[in-house]
Protein backbone atom coordinates (compact mmCIF):
# COMPACT_ATOMS: atom_id res chain seq x y z
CA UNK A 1 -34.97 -1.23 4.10
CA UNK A 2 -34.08 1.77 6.16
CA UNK A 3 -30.80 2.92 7.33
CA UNK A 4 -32.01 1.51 11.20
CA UNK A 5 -32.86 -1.70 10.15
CA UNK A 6 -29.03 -2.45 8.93
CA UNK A 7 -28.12 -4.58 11.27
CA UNK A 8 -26.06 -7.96 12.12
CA UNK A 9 -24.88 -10.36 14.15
CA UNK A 10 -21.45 -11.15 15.43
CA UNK A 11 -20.79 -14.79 15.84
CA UNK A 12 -17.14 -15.44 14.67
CA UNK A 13 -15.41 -15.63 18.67
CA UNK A 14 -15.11 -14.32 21.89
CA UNK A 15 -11.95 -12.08 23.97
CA UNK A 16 -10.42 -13.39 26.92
CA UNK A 17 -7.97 -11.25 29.12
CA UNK A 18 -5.09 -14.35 28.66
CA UNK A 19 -5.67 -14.15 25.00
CA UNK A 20 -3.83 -10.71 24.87
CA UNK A 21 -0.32 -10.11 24.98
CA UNK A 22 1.10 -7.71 27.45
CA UNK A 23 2.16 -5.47 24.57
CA UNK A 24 -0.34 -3.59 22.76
CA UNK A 25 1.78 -3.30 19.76
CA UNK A 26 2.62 -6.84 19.59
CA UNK A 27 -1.32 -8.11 19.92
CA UNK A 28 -2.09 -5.08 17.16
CA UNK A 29 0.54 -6.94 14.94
CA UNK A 30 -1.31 -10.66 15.88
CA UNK A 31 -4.79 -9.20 14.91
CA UNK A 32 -3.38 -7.60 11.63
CA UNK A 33 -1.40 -10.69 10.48
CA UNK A 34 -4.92 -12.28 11.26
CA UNK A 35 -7.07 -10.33 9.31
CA UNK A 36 -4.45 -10.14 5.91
CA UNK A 37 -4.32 -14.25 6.27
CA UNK A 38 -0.57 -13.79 7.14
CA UNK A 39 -1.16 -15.80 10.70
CA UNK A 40 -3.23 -18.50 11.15
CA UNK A 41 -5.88 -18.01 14.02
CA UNK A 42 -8.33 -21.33 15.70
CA UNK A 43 -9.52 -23.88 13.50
CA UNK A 44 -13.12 -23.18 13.69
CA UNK A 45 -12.10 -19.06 13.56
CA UNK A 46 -10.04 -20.15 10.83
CA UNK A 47 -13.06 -22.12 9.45
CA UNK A 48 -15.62 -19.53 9.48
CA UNK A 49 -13.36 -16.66 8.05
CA UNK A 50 -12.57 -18.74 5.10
CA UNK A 51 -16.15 -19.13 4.37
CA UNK A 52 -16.95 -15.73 4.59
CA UNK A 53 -13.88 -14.60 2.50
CA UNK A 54 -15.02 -17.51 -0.10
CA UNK A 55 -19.14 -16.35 -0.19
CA UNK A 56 -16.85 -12.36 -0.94
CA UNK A 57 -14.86 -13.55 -3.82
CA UNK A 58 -18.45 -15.29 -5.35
CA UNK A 59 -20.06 -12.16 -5.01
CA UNK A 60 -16.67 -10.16 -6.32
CA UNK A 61 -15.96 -8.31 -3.37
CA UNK A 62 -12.45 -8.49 -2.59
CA UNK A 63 -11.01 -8.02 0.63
CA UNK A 64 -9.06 -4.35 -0.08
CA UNK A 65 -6.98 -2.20 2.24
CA UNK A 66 -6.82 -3.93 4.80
CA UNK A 67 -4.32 -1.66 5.89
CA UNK A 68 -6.71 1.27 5.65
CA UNK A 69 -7.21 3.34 9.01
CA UNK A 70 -9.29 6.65 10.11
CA UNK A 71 -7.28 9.17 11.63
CA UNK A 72 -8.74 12.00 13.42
CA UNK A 73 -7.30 14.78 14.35
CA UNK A 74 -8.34 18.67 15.84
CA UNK A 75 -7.98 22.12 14.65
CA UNK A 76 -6.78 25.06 16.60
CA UNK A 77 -10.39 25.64 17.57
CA UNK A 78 -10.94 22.17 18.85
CA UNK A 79 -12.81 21.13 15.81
CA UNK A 80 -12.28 17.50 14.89
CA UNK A 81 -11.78 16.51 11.39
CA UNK A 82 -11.68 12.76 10.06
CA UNK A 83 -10.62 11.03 7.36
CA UNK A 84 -8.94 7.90 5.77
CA UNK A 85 -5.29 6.79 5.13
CA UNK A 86 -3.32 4.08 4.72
CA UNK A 87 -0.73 2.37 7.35
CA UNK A 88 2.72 1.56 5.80
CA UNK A 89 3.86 0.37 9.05
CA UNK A 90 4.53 -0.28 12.69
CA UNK A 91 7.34 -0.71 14.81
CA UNK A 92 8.80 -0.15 18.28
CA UNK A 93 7.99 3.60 18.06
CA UNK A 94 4.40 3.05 16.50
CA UNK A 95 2.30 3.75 13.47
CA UNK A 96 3.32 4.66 10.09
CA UNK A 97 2.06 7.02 7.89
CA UNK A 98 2.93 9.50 4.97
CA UNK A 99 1.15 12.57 3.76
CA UNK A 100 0.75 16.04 2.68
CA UNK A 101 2.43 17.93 5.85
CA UNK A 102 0.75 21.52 4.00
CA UNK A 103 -2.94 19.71 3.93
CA UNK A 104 -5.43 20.02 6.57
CA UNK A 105 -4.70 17.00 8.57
CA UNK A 106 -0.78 18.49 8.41
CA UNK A 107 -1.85 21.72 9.80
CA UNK A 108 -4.07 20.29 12.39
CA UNK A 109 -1.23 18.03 13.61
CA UNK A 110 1.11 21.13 13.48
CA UNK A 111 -1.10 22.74 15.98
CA UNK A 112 -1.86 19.45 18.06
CA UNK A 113 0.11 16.69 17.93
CA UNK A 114 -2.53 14.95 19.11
CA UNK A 115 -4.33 12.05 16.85
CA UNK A 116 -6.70 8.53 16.85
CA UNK A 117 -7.04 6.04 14.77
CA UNK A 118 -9.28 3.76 13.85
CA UNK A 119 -8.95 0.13 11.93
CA UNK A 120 -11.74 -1.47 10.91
CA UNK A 121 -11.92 -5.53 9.79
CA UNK A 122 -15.39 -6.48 9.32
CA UNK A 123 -14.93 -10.24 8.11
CA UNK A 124 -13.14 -11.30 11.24
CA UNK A 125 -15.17 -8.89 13.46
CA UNK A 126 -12.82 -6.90 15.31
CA UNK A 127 -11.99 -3.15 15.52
CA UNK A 128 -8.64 -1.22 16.97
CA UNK A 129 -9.04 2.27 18.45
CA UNK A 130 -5.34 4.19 18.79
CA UNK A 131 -5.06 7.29 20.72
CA UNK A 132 -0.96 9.38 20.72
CA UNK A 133 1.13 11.64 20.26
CA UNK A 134 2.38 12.67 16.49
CA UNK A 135 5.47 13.36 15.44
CA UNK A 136 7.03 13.21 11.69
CA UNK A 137 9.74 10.65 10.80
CA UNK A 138 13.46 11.67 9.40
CA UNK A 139 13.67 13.06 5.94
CA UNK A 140 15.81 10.41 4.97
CA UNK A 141 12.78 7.81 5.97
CA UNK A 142 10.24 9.96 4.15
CA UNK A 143 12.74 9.85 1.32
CA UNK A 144 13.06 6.02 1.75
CA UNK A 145 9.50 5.03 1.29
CA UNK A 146 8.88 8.09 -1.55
CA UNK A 147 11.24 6.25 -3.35
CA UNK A 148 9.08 2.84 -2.96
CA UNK A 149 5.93 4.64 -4.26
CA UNK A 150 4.85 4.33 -8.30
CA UNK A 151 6.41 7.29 -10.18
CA UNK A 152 2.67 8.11 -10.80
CA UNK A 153 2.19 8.30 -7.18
CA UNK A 154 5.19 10.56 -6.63
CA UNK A 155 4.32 12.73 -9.74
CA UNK A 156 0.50 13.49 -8.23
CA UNK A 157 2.41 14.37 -4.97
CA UNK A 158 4.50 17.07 -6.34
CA UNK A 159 1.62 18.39 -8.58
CA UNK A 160 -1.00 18.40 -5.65
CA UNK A 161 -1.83 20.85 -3.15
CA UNK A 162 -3.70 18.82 -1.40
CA UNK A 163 -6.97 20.48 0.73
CA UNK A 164 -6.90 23.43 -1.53
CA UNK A 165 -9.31 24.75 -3.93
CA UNK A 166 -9.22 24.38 -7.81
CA UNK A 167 -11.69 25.26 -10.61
CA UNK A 168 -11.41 21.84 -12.04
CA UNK A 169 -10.03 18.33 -12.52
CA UNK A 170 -8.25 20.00 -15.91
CA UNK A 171 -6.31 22.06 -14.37
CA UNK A 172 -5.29 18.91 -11.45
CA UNK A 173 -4.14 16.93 -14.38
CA UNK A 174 -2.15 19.95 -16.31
CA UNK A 175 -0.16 20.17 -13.91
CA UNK A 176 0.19 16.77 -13.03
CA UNK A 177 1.55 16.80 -16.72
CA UNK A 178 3.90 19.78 -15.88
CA UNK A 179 5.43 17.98 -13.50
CA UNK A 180 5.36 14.44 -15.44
CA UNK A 181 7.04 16.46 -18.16
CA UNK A 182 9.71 18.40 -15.98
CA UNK A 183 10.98 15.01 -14.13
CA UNK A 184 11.03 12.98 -17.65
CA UNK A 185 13.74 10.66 -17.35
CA UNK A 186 15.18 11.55 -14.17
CA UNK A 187 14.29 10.93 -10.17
CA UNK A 188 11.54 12.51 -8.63
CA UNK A 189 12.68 13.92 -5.78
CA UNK A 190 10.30 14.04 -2.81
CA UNK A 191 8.65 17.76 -2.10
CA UNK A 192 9.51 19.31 1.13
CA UNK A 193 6.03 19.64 2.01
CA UNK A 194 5.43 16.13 1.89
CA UNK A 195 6.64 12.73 4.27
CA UNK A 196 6.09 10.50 6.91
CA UNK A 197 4.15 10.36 10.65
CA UNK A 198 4.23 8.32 13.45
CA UNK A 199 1.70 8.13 16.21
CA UNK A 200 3.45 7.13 19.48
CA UNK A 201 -0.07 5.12 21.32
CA UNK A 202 -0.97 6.09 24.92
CA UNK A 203 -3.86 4.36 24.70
CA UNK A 204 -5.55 1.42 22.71
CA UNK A 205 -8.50 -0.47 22.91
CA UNK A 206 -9.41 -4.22 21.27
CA UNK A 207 -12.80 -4.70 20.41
CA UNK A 208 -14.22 -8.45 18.99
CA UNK A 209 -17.59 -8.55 18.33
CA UNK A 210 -20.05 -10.59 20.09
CA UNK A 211 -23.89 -11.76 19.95
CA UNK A 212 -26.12 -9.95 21.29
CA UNK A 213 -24.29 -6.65 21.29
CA UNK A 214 -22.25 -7.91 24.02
CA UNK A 215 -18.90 -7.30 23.00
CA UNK A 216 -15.94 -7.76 24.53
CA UNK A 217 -13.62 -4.67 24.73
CA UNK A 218 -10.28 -4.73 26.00
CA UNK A 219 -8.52 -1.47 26.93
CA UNK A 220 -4.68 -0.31 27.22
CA UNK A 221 -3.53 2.26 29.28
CA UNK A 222 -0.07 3.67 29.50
CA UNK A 223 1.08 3.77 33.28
CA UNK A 224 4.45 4.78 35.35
CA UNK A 225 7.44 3.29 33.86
CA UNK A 226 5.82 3.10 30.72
CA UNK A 227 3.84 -0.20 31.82
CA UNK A 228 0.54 -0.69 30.11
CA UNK A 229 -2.57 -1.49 31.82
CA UNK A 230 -5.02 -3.69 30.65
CA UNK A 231 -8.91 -3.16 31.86
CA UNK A 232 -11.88 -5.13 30.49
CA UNK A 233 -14.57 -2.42 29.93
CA UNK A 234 -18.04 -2.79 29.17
CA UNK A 235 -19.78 -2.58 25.33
């Protein structure tokens, strides 16, 4: 079968404009809960997701990272790069996320604090595009959640420069040793090059898939006053 041919159909539900909540942030959080199995949705929503989750499990493919998101961001040069991360989490200000601030999506922010994202949740057929403003959190949040990651984890971010070139995956893992070795039985304290983002949303847009490529996409635009706006637009 060729890469064209790929195709399906989306049958799960429809969108209606008094389905959505007047903030953005607070339907993202309804669709997420919906997706991790944390709210329940319709009965016969409910009904079909459970089936499809049950036919993954048979075939061994676990639902994973849900939480996963692409972020895009742009260069000096207005070159966009892409890539994924993972969301650890949203609140009044926006969305969550910690990384290298010296790697290539750091730098790119440092020169535009401009970013998307993207989520992605194919068994209940619905996608979230994000467009803001960057900014990093407080040190003593980055230091918060560094503290909640798996000494491994905090080890391979002191030993990593990440989006830099090495000769091989030896010399990642010597120093990853190094470092393993120098921090034996103490703390690891977070690196100064490394912490948290959050992406303050001027713009989102709900899409739920629909047959017939007719989707239904829901957009929200920040107005005066910081109102949002909510537009149906076409697939």
């Amino acid at each position: 079968m060729s890469i064209a041919e790929l195709r399906r159909e989306y049958n799960l539900a429809g969108l209606r404009r008094k389905d959505l909540d007047a903030d953005p942030l607070v339907q993202f959080r309804i669709w997420f809960e919906q997706a991790t199995g944390a709210r329940r949705s319709g009965r016969v929503r409910k009904l079909i997701v459970n089936t499809y989750k049950s036919l993954r499990m048979i075939r061994s493919d676990e639902l994973i990272d849900l939480n996963a998101l692409t972020l895009a961001t742009v260069d000096k040069g207005g070159q966009p790069s892409v890539r994924v991360v993972l969301l650890k989490g949203i609140d009044e200000r926006g969305f969550i996320f910690y990384t290298n601030y010296q790697s290539r999506k750091g730098r790119e922010l440092a020169d535009n604090p401009r970013a998307a994202l993207g989520f992605y949740w194919p068994h209940v057929e619905r996608q979230v595009c994000v467009q803001g403003e960057v900014s990093k959190t407080t040190g003593a949040e980055s230091d918060a959640y560094f503290k909640s990651r798996p000494r491994g984890s905090r080890i391979a971010a002191c030993a990593s420069d990440q989006s830099t070139v090495i000769g091989n995956r030896a010399e990642l893992e010597e120093k990853w040793a190094r470092c393993e070795t120098q921090y034996k039985g103490q703390e690891v304290p977070r690196p100064s090059f490394w912490g948290g983002y959050v992406l303050k949303p001027v713009l989102f847009e709900f899409w739920q898939g629909r047959p017939n490529r007719l989707h239904d996409r829901f957009r929200y635009t920040l107005g005066k006053g910081d109102a949002w706006i909510i537009e149906r637009i076409s697939p």
